[in-house]
Protein backbone atom coordinates (compact mmCIF):
# COMPACT_ATOMS: atom_id res chain seq x y z
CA UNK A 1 0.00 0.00 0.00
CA UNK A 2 1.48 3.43 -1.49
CA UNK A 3 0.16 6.05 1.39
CA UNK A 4 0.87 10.10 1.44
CA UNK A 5 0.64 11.50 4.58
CA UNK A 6 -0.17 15.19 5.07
CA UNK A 7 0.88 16.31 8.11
CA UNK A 8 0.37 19.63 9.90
CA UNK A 9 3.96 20.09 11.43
CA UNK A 10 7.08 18.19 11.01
CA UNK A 11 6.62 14.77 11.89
CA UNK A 12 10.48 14.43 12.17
CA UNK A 13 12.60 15.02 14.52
CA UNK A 14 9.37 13.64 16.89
CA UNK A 15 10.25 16.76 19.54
CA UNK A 16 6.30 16.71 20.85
CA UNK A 17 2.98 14.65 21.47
CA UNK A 18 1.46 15.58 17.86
CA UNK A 19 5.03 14.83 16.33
CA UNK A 20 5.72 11.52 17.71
CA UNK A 21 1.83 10.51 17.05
CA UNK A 22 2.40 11.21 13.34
CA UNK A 23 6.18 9.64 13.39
CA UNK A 24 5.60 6.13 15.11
CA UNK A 25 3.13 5.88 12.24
CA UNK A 26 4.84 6.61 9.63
CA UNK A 27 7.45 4.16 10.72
CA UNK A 28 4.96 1.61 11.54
CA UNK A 29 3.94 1.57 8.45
CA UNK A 30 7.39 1.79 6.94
CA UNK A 31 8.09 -1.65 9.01
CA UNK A 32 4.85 -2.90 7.85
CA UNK A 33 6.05 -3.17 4.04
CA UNK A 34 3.81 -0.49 3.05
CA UNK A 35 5.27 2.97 1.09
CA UNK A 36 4.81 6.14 2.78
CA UNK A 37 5.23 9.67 1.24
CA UNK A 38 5.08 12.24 3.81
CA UNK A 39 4.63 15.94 2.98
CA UNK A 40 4.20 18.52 5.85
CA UNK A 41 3.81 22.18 7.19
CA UNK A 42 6.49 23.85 8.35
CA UNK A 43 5.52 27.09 10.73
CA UNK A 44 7.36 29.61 12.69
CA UNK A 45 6.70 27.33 15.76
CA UNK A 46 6.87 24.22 14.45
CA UNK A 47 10.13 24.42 11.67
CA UNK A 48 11.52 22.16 9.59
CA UNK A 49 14.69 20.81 11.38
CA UNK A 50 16.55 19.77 8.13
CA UNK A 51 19.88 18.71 9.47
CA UNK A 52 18.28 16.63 12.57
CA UNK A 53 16.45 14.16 10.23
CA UNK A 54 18.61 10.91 9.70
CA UNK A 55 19.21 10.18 6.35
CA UNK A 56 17.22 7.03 6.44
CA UNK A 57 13.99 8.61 7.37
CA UNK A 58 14.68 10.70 4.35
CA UNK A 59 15.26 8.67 2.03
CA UNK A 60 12.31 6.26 2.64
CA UNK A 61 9.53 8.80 3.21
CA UNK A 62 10.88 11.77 0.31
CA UNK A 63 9.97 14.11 2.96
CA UNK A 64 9.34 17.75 1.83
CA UNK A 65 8.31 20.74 3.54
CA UNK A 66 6.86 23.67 2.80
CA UNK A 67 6.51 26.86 5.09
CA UNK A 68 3.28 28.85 6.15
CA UNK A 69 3.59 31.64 8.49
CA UNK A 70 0.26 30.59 10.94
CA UNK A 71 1.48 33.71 13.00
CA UNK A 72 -1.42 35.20 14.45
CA UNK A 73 -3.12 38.18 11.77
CA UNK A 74 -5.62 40.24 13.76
CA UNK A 75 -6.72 41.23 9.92
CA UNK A 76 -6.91 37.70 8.78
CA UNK A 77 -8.84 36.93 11.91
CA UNK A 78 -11.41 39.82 10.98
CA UNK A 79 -11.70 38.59 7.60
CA UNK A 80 -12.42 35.07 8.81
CA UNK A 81 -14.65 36.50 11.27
CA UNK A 82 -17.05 38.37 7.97
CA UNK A 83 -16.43 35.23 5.85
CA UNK A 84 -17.33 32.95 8.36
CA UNK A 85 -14.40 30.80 7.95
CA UNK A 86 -12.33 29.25 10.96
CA UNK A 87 -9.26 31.16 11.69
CA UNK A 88 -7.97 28.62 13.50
CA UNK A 89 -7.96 26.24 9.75
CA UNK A 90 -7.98 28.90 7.56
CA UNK A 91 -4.25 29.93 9.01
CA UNK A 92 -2.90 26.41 7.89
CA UNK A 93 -3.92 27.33 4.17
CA UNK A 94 -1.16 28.01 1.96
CA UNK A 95 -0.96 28.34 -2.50
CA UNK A 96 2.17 27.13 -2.13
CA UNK A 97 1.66 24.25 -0.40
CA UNK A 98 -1.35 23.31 -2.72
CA UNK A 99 0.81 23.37 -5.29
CA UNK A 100 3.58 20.96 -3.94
CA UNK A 101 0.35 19.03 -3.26
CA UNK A 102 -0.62 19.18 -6.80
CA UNK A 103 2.70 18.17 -7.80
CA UNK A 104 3.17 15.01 -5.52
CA UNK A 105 -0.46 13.84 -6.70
CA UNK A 106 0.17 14.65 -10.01
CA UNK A 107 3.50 12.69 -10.52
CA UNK A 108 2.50 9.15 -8.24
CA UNK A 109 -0.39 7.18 -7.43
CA UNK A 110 -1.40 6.78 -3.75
CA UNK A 111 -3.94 3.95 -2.10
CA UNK A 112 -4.34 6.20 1.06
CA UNK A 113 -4.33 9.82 1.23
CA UNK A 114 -3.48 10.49 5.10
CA UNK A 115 -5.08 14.09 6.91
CA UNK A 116 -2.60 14.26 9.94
CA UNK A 117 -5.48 16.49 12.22
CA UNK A 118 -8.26 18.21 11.44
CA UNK A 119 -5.91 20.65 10.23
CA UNK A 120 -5.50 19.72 6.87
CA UNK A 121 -8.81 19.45 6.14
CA UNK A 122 -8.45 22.50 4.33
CA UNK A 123 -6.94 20.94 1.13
CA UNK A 124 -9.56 18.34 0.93
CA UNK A 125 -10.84 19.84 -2.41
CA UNK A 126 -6.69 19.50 -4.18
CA UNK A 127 -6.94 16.19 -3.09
CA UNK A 128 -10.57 15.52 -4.64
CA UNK A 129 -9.40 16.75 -8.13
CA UNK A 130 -6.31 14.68 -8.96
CA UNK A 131 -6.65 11.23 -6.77
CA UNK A 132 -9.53 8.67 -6.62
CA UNK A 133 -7.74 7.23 -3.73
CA UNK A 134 -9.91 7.25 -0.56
CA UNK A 135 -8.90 10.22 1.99
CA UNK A 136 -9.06 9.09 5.85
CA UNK A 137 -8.38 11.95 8.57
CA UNK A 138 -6.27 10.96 11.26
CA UNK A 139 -7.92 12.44 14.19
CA UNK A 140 -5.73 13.82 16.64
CA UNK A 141 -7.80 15.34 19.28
CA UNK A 142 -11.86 16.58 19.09
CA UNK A 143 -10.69 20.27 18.18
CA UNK A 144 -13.82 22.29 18.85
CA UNK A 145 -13.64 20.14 22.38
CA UNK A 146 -9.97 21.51 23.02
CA UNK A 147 -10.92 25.15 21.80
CA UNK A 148 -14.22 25.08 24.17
CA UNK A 149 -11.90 24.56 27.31
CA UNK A 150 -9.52 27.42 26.11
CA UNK A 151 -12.48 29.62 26.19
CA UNK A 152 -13.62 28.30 29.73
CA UNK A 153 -9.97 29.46 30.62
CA UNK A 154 -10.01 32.90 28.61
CA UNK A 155 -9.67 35.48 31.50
CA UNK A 156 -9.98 38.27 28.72
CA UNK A 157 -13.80 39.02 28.84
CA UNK A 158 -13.66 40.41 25.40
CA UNK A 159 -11.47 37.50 23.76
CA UNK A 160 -13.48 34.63 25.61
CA UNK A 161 -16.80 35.23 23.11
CA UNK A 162 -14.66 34.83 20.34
CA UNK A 163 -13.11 31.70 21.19
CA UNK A 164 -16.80 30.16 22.29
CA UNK A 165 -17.05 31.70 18.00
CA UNK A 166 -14.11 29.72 16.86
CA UNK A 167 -14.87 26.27 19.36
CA UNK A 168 -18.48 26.21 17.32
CA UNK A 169 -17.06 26.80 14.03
CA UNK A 170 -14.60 23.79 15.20
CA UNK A 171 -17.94 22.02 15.75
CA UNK A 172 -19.31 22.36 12.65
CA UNK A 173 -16.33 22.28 10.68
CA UNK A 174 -15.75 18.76 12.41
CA UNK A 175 -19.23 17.35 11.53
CA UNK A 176 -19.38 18.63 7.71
CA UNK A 177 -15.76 17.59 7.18
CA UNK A 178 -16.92 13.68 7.59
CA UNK A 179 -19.27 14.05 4.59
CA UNK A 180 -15.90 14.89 2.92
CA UNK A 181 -14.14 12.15 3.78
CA UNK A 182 -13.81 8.45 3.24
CA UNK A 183 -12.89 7.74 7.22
CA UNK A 184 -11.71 8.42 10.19
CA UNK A 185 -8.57 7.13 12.52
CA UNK A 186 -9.15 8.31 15.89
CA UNK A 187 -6.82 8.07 18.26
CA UNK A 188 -8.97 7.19 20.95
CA UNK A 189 -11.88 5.12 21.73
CA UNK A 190 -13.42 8.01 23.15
CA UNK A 191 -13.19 10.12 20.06
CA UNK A 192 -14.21 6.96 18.13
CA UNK A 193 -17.62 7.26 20.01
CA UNK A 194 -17.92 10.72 19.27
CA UNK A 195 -17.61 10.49 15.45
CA UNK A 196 -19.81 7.55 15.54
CA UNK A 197 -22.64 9.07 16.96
CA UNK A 198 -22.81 11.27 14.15
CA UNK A 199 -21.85 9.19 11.08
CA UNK A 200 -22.18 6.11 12.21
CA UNK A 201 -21.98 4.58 8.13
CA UNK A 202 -18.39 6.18 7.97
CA UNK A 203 -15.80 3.41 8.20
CA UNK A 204 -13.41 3.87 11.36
CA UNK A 205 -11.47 2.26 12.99
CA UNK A 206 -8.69 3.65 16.22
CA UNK A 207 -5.24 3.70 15.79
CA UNK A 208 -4.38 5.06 19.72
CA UNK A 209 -0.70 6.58 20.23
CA UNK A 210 1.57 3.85 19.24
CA UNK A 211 5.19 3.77 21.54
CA UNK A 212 8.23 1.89 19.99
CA UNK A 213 9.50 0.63 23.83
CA UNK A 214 12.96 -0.24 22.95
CA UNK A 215 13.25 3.70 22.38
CA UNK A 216 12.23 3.75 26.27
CA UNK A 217 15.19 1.67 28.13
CA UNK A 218 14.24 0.97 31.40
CA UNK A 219 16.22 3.21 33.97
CA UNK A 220 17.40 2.10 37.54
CA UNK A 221 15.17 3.26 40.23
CA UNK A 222 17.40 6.28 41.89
């Protein structure tokens, strides 16, 4: 199985949970006999670490990035307020990476295309126009969920009504994306339950956090 996975920061060097999630996979797959091309954002907090990759990771996943600045714009964040679009997506949205996009799907043929987070979501439609193969989004976390409780925190009484905004975009966003899609990989069991309940004909299936232990040597107890 030929699979390109799309991911939403560099996957390698794993320095974080979202990071190692994406990277165990890639190499389980990799030790699985299946092909994996990845492809990936690279943003002002999240760069590309070129010389930290090992050549071996490179070579068998033709990793590329390509950088978007998802620095906060208070006039993109207007603008997404009037459109109605989610900042919080709209951000990861770049021309240039839909056309390295366009380019990898243009020149190979994939079985799986791989959305690393709900993130990605936003090239859905490149995808659509130059593969038939089936798209399944890797669900990392219930977004809207984790932007509701950032707006519980907000102590800013004028910022905390416009993240309650963006967590019900999230929402909505979350639920129209599956009609999109041709599954879903939670990561959890609980997250599993939540797509179900609203798309239960959607195939999925959860692939939890996976931990190579050998990379985890037990240490003597001080």
């Amino acid at each position: 199985m030929r699979v390109l996975q799309l991911c939403h920061k560099p996957p390698c060097p794993p320095v974080d949970g979202g990071s190692k999630a994406m990277h165990n996979l890639t190499t389980g797959l990799l030790k699985a006999g299946h092909e994996v091309v990845v492809r990936c954002i690279s943003t002002p907090k999240h760069p590309m670490r070129t010389g930290e990759i090992p050549e071996a990771y490179r070579r068998s996943t033709d990793v590329r990035a390509v950088f978007v600045d998802t620095s906060l714009n208070i006039v993109d964040a207007f603008t997404d307020l009037i459109t109605a679009d989610n900042y919080n997506l709209s951000r990861f949205f770049s021309p240039d990476m839909d056309i390295e996009l366009i380019r990898t799907l243009s020149g190979s043929r994939f079985d799986i295309i791989l959305l690393e987070s709900l993130f990605m979501t936003p090239y859905i439609a490149t995808v659509r126009r130059y593969t038939q193969a089936p798209i399944v989004l890797r669900s990392h976390n219930l977004e809207h969920v984790v932007q509701e409780r950032i707006a519980q925190g907000e102590r800013n009484p004028l910022k905390r009504p416009y993240r309650r905004f963006l967590a019900k975009q999230l929402r909505d966003h979350e639920l129209a994306v599956l009609e999109r899609i041709d599954g879903v990989a939670a990561i959890s069991s609980s997250d599993l339950a939540h797509f179900r309940a609203q798309h239960a004909e959607l195939p999925m299936c959860t692939i939890p956090f996976g931990v190579d232990i050998e990379a985890y040597p037990l240490q003597p107890w001080p």
